[in-house]
PDB file of N, CA and C in Angstrom:
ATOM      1  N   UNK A   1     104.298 120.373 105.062  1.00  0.00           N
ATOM      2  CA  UNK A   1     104.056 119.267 104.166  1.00  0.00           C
ATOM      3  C   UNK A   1     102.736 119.521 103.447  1.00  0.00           C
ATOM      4  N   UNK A   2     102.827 119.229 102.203  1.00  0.00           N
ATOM      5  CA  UNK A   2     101.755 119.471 101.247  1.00  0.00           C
ATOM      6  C   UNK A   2     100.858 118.172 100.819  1.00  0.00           C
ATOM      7  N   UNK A   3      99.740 117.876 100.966  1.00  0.00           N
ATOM      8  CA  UNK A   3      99.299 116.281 100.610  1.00  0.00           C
ATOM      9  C   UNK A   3      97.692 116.942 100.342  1.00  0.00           C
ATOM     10  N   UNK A   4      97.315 115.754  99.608  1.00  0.00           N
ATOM     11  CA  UNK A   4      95.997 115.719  99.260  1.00  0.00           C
ATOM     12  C   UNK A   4      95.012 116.229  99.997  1.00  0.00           C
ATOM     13  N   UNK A   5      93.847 117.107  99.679  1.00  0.00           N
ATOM     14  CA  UNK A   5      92.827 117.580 100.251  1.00  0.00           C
ATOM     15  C   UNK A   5      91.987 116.516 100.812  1.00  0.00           C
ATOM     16  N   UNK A   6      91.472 116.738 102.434  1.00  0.00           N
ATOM     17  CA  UNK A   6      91.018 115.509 102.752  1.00  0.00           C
ATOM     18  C   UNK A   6      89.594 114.970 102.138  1.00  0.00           C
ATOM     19  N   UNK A   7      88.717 114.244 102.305  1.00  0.00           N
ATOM     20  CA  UNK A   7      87.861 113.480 101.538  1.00  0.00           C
ATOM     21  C   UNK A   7      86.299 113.577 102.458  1.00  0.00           C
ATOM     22  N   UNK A   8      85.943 115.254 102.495  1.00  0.00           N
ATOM     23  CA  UNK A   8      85.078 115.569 103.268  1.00  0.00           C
ATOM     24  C   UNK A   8      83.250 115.553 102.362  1.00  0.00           C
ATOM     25  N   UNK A   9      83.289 115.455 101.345  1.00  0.00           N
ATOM     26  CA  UNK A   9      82.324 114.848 100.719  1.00  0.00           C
ATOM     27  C   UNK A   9      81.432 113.486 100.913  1.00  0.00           C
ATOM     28  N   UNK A  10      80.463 113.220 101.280  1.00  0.00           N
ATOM     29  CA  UNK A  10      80.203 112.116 101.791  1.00  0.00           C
ATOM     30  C   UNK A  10      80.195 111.374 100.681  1.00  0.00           C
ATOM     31  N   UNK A  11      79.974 111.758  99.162  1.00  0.00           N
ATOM     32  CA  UNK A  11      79.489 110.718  97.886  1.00  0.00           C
ATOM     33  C   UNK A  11      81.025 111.486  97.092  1.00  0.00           C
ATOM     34  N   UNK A  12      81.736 111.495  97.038  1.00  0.00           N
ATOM     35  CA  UNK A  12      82.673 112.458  95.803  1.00  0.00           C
ATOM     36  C   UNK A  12      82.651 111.513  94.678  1.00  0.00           C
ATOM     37  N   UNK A  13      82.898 112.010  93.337  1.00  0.00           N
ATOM     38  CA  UNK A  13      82.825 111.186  92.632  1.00  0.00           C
ATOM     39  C   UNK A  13      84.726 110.592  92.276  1.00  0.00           C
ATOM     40  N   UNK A  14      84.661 109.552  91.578  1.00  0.00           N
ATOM     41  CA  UNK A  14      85.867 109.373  91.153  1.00  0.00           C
ATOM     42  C   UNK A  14      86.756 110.605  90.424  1.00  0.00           C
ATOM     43  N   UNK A  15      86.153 111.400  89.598  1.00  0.00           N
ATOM     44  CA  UNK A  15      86.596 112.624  88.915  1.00  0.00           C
ATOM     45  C   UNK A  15      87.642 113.591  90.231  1.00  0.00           C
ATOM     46  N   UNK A  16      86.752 113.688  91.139  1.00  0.00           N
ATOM     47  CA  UNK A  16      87.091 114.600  92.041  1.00  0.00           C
ATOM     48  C   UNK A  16      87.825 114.100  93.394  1.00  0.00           C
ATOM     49  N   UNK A  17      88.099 112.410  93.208  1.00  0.00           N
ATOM     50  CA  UNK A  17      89.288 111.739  94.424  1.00  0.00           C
ATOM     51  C   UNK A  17      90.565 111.788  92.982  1.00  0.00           C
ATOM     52  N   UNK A  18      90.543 111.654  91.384  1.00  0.00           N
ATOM     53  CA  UNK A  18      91.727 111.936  91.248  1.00  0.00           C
ATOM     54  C   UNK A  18      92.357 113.494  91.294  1.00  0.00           C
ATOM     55  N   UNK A  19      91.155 114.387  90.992  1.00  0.00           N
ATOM     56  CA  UNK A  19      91.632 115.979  91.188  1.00  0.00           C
ATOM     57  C   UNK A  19      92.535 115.958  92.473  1.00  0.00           C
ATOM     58  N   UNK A  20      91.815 115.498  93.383  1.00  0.00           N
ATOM     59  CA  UNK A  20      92.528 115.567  95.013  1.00  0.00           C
ATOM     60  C   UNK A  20      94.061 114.655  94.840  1.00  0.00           C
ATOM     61  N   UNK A  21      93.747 113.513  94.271  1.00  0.00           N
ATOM     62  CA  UNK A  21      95.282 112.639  93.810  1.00  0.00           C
ATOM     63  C   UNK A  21      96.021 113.533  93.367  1.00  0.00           C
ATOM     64  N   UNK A  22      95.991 114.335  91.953  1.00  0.00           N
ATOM     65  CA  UNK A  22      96.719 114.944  91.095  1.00  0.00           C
ATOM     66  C   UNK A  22      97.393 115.945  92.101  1.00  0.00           C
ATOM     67  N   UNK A  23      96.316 116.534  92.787  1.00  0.00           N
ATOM     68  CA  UNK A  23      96.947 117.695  93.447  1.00  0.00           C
ATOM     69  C   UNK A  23      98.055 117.222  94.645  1.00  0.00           C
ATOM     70  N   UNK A  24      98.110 115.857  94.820  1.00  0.00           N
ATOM     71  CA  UNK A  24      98.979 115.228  95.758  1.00  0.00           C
ATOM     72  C   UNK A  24     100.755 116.178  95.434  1.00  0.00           C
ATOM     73  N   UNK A  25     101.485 116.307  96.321  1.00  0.00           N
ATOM     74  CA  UNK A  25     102.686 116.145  95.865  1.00  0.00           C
ATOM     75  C   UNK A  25     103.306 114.942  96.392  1.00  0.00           C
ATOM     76  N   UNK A  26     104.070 114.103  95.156  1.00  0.00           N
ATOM     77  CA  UNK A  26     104.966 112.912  95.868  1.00  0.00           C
ATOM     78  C   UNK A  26     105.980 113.329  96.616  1.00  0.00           C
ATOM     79  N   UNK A  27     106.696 114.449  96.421  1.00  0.00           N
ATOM     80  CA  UNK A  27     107.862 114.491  97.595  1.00  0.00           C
ATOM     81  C   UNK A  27     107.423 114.706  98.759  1.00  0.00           C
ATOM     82  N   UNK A  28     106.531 115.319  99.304  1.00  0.00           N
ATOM     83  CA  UNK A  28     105.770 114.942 100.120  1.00  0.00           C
ATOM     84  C   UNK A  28     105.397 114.324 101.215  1.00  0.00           C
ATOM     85  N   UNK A  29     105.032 113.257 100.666  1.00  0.00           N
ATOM     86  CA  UNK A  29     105.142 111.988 101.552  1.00  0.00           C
ATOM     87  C   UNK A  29     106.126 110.912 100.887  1.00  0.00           C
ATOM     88  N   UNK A  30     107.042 110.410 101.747  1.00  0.00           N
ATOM     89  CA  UNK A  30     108.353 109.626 100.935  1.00  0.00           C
ATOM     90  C   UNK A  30     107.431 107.874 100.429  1.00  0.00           C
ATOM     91  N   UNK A  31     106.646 107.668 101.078  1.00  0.00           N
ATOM     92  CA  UNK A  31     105.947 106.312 100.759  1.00  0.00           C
ATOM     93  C   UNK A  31     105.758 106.546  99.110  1.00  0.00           C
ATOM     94  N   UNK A  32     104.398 107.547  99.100  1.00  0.00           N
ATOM     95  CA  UNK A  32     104.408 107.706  97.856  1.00  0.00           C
ATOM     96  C   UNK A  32     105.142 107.985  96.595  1.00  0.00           C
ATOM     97  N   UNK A  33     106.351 108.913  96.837  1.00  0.00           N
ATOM     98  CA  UNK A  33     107.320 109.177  96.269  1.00  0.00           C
ATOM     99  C   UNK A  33     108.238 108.208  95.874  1.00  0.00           C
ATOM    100  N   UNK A  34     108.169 106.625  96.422  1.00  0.00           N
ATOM    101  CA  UNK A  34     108.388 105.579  96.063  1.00  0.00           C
ATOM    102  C   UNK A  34     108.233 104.856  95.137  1.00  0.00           C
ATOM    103  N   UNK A  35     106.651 105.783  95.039  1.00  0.00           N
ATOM    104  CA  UNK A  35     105.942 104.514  94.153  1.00  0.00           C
ATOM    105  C   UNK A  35     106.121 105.275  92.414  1.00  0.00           C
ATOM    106  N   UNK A  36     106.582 106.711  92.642  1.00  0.00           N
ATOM    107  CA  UNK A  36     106.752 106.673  91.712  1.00  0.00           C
ATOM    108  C   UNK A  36     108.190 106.629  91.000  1.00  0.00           C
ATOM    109  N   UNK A  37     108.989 106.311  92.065  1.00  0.00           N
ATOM    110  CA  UNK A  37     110.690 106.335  91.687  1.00  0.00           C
ATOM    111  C   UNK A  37     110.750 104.877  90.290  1.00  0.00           C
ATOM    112  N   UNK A  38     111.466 104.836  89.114  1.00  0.00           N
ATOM    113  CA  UNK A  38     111.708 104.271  88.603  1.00  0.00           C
ATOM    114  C   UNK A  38     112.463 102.997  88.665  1.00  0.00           C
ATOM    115  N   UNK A  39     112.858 103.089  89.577  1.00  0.00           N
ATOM    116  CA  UNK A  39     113.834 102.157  90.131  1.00  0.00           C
ATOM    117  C   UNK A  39     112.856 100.807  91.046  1.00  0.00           C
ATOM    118  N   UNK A  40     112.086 101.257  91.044  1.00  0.00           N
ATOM    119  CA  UNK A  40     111.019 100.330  91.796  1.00  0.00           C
ATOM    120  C   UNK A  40     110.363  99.504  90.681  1.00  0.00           C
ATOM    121  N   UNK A  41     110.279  97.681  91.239  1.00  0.00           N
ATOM    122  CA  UNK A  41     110.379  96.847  90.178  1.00  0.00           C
ATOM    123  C   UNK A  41     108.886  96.233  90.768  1.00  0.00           C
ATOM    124  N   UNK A  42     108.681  96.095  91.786  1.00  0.00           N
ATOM    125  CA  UNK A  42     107.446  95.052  92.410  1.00  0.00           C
ATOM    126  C   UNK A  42     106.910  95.955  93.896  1.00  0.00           C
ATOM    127  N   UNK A  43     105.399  95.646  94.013  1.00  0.00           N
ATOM    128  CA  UNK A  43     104.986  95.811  95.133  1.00  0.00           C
ATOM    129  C   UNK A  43     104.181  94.791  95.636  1.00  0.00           C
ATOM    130  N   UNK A  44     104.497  94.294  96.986  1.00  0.00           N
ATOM    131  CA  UNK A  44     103.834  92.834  97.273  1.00  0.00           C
ATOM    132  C   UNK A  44     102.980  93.503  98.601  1.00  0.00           C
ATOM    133  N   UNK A  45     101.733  93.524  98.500  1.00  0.00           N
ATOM    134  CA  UNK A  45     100.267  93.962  99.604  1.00  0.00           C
ATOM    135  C   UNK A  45     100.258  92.302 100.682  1.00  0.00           C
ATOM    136  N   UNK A  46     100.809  92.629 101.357  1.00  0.00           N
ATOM    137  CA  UNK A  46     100.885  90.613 102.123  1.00  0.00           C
ATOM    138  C   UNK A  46      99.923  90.692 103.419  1.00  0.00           C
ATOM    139  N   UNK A  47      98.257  89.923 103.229  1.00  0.00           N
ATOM    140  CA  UNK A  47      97.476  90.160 103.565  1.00  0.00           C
ATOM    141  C   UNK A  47      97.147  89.289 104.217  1.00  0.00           C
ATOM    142  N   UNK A  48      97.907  87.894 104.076  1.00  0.00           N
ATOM    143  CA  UNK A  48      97.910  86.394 104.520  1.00  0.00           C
ATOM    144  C   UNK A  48      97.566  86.513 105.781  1.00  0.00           C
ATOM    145  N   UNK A  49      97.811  87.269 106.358  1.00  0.00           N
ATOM    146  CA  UNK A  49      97.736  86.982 108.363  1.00  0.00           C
ATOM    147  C   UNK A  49      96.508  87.737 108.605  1.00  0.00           C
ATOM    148  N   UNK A  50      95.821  88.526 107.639  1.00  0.00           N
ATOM    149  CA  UNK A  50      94.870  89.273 108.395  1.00  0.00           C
ATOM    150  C   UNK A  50      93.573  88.701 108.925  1.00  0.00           C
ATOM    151  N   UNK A  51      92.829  89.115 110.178  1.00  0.00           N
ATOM    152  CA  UNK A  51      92.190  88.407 110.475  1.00  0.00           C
ATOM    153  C   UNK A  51      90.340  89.524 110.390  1.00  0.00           C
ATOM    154  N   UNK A  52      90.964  90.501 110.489  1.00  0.00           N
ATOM    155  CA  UNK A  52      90.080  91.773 110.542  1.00  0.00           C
ATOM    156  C   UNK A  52      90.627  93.060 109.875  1.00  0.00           C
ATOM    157  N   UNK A  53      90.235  93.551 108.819  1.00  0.00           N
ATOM    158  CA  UNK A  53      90.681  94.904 108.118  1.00  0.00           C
ATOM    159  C   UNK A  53      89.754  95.569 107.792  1.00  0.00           C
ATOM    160  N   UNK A  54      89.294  96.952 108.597  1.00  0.00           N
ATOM    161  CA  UNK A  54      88.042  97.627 108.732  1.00  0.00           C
ATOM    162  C   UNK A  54      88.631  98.783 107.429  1.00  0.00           C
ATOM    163  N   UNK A  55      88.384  99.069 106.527  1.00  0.00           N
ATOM    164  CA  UNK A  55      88.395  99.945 105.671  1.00  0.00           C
ATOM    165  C   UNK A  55      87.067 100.891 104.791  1.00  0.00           C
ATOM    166  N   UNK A  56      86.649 101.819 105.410  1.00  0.00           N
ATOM    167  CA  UNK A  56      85.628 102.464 104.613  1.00  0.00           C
ATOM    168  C   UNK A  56      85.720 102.514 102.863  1.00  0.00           C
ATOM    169  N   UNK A  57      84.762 101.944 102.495  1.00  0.00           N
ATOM    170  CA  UNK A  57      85.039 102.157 100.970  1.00  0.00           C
ATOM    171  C   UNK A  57      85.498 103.643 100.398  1.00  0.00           C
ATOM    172  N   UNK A  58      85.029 104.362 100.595  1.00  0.00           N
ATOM    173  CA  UNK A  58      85.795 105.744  99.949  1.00  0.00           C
ATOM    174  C   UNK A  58      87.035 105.868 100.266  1.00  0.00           C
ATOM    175  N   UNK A  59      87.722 105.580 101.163  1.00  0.00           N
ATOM    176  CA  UNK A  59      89.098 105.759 102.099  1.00  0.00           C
ATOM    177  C   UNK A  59      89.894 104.240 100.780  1.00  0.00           C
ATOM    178  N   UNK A  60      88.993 103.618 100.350  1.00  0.00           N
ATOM    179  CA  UNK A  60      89.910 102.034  99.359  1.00  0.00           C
ATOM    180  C   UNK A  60      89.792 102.769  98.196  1.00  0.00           C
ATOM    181  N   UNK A  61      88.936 103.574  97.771  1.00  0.00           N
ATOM    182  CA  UNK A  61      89.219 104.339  96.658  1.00  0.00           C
ATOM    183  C   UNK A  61      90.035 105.123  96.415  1.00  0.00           C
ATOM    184  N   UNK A  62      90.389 105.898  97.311  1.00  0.00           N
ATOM    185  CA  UNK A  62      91.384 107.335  97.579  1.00  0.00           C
ATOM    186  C   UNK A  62      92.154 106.609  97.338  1.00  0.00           C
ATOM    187  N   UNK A  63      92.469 105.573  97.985  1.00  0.00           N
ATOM    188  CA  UNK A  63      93.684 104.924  98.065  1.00  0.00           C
ATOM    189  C   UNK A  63      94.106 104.429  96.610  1.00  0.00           C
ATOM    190  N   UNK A  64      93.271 103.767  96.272  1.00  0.00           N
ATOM    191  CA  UNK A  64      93.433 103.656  94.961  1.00  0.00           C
ATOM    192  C   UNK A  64      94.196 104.391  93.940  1.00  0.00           C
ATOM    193  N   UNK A  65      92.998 105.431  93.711  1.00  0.00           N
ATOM    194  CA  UNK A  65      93.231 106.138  93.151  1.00  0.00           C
ATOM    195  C   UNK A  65      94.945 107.226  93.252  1.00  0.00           C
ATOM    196  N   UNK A  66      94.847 107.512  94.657  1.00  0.00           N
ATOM    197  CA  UNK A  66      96.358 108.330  94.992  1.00  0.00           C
ATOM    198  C   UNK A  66      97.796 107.403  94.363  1.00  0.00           C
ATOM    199  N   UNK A  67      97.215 105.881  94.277  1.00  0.00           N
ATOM    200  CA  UNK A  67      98.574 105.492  94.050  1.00  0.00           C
ATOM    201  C   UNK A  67      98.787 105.241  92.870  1.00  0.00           C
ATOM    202  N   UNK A  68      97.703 105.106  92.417  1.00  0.00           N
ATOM    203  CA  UNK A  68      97.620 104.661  90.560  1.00  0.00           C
ATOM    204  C   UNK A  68      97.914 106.522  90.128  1.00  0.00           C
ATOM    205  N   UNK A  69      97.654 107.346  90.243  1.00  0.00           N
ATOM    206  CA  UNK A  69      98.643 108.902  89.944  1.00  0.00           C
ATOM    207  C   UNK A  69      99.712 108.535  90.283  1.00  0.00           C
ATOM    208  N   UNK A  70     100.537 108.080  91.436  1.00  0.00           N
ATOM    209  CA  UNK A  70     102.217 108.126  91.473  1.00  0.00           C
ATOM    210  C   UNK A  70     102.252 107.014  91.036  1.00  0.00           C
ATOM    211  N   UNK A  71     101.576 106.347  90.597  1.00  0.00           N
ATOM    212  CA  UNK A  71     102.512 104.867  89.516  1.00  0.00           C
ATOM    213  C   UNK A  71     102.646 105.338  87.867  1.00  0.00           C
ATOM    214  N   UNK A  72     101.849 106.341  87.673  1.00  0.00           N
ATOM    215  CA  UNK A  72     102.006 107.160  86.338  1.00  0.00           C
ATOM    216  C   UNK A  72     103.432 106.976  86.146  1.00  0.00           C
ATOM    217  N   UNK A  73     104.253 107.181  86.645  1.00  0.00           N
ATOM    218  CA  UNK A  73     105.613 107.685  86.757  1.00  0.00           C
ATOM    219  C   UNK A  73     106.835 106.285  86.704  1.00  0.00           C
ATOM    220  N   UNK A  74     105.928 105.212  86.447  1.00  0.00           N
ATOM    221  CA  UNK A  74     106.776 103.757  86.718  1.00  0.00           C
ATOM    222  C   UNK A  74     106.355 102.929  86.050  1.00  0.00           C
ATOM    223  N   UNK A  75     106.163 102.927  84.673  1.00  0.00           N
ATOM    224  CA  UNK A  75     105.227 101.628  84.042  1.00  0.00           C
ATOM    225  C   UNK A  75     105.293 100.349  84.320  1.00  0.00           C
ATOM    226  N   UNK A  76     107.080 100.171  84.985  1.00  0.00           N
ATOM    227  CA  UNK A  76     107.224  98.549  85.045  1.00  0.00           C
ATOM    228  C   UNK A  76     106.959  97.671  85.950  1.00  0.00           C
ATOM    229  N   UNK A  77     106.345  98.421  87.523  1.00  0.00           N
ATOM    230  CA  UNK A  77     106.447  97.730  88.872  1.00  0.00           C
ATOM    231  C   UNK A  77     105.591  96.958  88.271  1.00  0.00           C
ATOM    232  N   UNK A  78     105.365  95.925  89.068  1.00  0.00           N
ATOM    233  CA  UNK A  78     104.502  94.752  89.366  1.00  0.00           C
ATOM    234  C   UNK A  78     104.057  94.838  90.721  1.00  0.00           C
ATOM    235  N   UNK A  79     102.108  94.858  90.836  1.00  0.00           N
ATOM    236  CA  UNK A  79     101.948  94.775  91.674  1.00  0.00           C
ATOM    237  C   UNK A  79     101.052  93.968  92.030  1.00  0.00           C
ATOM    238  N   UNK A  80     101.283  93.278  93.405  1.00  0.00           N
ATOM    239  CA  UNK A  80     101.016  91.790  93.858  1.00  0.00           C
ATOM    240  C   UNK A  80      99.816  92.001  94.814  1.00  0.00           C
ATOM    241  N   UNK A  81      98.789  91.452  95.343  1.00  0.00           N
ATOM    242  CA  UNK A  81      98.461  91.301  96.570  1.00  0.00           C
ATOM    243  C   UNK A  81      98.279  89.641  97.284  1.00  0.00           C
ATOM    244  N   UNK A  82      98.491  89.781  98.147  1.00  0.00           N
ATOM    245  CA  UNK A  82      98.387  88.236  98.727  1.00  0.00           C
ATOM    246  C   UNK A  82      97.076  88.277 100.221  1.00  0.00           C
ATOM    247  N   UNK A  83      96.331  87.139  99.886  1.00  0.00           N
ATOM    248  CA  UNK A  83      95.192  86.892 100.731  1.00  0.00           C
ATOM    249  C   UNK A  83      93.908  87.145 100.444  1.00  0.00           C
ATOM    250  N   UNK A  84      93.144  86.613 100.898  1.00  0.00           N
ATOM    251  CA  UNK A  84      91.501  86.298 100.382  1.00  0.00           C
ATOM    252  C   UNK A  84      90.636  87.375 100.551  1.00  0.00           C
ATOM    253  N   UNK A  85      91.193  88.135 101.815  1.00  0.00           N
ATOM    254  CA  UNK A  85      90.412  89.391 102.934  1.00  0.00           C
ATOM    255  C   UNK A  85      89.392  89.851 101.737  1.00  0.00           C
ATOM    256  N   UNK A  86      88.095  90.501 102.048  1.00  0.00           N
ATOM    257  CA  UNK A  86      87.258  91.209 100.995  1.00  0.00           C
ATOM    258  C   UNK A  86      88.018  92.477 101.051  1.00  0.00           C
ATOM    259  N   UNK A  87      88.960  93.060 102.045  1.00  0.00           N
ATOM    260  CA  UNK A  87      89.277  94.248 101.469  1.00  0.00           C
ATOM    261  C   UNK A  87      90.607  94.672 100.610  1.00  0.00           C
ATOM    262  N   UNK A  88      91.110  92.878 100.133  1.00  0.00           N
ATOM    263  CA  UNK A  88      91.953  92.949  99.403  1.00  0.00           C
ATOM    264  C   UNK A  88      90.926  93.124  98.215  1.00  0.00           C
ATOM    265  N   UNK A  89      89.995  91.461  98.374  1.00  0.00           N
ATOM    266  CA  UNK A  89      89.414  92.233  96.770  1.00  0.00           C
ATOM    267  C   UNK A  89      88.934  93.625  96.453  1.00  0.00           C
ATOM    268  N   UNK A  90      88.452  94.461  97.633  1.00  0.00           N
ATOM    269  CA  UNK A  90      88.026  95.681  97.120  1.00  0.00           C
ATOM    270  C   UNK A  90      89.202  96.406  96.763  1.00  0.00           C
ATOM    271  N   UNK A  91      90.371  96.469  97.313  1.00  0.00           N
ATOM    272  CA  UNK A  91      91.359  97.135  96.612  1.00  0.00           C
ATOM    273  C   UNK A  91      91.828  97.039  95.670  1.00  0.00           C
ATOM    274  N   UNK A  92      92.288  95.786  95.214  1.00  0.00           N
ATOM    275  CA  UNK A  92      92.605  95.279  93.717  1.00  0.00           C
ATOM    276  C   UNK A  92      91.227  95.993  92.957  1.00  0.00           C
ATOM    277  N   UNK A  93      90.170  95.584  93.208  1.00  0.00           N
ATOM    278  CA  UNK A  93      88.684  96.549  91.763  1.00  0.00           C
ATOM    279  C   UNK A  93      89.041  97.822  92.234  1.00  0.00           C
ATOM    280  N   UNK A  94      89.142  98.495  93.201  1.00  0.00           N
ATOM    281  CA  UNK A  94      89.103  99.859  92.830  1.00  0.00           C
ATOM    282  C   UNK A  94      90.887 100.408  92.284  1.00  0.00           C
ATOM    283  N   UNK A  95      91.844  99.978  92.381  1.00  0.00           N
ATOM    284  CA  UNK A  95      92.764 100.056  91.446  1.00  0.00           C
ATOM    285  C   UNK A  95      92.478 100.060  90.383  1.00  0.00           C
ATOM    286  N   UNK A  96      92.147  98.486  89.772  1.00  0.00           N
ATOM    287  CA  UNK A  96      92.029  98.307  88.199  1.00  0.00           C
ATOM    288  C   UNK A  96      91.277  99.343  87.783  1.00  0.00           C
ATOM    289  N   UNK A  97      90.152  99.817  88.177  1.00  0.00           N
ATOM    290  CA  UNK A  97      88.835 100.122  87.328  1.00  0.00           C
ATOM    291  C   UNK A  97      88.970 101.693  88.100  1.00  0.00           C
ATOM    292  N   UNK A  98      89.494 102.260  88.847  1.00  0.00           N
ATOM    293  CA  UNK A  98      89.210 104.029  89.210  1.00  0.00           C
ATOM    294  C   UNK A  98      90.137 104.504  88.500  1.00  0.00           C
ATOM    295  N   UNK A  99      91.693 104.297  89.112  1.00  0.00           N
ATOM    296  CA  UNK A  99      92.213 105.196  88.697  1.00  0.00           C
ATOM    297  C   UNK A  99      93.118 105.485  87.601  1.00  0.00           C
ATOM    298  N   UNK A 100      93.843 106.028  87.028  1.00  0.00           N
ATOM    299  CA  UNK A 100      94.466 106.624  85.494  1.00  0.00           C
ATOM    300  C   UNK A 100      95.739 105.266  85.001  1.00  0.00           C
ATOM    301  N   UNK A 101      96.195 104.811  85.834  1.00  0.00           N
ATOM    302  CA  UNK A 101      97.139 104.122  85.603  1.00  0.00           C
ATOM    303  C   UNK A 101      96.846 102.796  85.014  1.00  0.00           C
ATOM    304  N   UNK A 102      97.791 102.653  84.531  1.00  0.00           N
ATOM    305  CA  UNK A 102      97.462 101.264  83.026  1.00  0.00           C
ATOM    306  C   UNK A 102      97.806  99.660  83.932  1.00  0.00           C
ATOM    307  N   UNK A 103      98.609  99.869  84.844  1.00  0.00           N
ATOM    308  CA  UNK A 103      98.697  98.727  85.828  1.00  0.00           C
ATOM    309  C   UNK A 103      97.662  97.821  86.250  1.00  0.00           C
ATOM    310  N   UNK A 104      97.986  96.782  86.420  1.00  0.00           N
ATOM    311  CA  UNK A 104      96.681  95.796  86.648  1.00  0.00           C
ATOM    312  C   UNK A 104      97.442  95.413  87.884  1.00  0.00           C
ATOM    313  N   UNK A 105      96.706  95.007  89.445  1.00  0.00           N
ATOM    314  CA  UNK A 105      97.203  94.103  90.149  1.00  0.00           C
ATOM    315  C   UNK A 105      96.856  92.335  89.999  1.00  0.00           C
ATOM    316  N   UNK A 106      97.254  91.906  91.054  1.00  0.00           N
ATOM    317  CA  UNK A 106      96.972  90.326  90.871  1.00  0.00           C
ATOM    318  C   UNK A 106      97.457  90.199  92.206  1.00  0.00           C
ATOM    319  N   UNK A 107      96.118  88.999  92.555  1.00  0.00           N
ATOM    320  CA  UNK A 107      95.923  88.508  94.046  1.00  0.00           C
ATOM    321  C   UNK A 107      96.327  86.967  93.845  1.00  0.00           C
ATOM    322  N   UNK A 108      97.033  86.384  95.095  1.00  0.00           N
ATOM    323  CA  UNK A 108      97.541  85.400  94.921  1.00  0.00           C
ATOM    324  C   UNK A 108      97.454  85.038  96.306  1.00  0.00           C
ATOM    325  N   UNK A 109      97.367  83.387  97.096  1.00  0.00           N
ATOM    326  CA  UNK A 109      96.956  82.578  97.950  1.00  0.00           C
ATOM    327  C   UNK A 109      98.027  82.521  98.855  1.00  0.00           C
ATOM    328  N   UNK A 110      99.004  82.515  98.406  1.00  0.00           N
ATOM    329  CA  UNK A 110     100.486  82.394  99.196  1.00  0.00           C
ATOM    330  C   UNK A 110     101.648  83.720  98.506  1.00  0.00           C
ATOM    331  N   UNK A 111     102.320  83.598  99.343  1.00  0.00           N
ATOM    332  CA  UNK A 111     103.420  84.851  99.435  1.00  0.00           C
ATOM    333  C   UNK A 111     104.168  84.123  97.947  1.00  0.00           C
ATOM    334  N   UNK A 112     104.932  82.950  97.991  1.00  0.00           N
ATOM    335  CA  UNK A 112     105.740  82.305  97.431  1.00  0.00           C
ATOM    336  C   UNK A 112     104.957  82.429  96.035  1.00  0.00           C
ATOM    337  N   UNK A 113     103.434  82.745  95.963  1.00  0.00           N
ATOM    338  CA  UNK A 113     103.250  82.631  94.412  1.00  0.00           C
ATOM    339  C   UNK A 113     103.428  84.352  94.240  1.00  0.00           C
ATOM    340  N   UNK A 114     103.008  85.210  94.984  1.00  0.00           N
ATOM    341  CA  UNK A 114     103.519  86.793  94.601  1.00  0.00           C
ATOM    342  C   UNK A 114     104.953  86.987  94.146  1.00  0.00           C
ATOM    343  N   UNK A 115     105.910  86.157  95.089  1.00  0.00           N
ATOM    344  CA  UNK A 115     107.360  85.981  94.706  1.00  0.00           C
ATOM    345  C   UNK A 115     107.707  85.387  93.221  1.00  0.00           C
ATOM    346  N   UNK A 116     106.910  84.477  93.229  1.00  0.00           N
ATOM    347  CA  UNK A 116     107.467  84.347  91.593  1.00  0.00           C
ATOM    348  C   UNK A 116     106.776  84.798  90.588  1.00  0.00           C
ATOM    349  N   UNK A 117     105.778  85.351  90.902  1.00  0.00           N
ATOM    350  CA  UNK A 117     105.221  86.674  89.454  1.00  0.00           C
ATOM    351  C   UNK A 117     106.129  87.456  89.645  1.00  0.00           C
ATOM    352  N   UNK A 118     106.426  87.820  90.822  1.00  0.00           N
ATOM    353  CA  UNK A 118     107.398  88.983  91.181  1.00  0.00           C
ATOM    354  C   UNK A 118     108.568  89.284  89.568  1.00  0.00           C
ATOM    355  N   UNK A 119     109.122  87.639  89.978  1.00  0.00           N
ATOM    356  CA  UNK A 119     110.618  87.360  89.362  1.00  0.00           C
ATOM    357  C   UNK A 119     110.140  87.313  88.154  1.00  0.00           C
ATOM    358  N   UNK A 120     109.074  86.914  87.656  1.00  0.00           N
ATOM    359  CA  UNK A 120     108.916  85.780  85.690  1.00  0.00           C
ATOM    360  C   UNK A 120     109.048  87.677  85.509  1.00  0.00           C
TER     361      UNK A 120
END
């Protein structure tokens, strides 16, 4: 299996977590390869129950960044997050603002309001 170079830089810059993205292959890993299948309409992040989510900021960037490269490939999903957690908000900013993809997310209080952005 072929996947992204790991993230052994203590400061990398954004330039060089999408080089490592790009170089991702989606078949790869089937999660990702999801995200860029066309057929995929919505992604809902459901964060409502969390009580503790330890995430290193560079590791919310990668992340970011790796998925906004395989959403290149899907202009239409919609993607949702649900819950207050700070490491939802850090994920939603480092989406919008790192990586290449034109997608915007949106955070929402309850599941039932992700569900109907989902649908409009």
């Amino acid at each position: 299996m072929t996947a992204a170079a790991p993230i052994t830089d203590a400061n990398p810059t954004v330039a060089e977590m999408e080089v490592r993205a790009a170089r991702f292959r989606p078949e790869a890993d089937r999660g990702l390869h999801r995200l860029g299948d066309s057929s995929l309409r919505y992604i809902i992040h459901d964060f409502s129950t969390a009580t503790e989510v330890i995430v290193p900021q560079i590791d919310i960037e990668f992340m970011a960044v790796r998925a906004s490269v395989a959403l290149l490939w899907n202009p239409k999903v919609k993607i949702a997050f649900v819950g207050n957690h700070p490491v939802v908000h850090a994920l939603i900013d480092a989406f919008d603002n790192l990586g290449p993809s034109p997608h915007r997310c949106h955070r929402f209080d309850a599941l039932d309001e992700a569900r109907a952005f989902i649908a409009a």
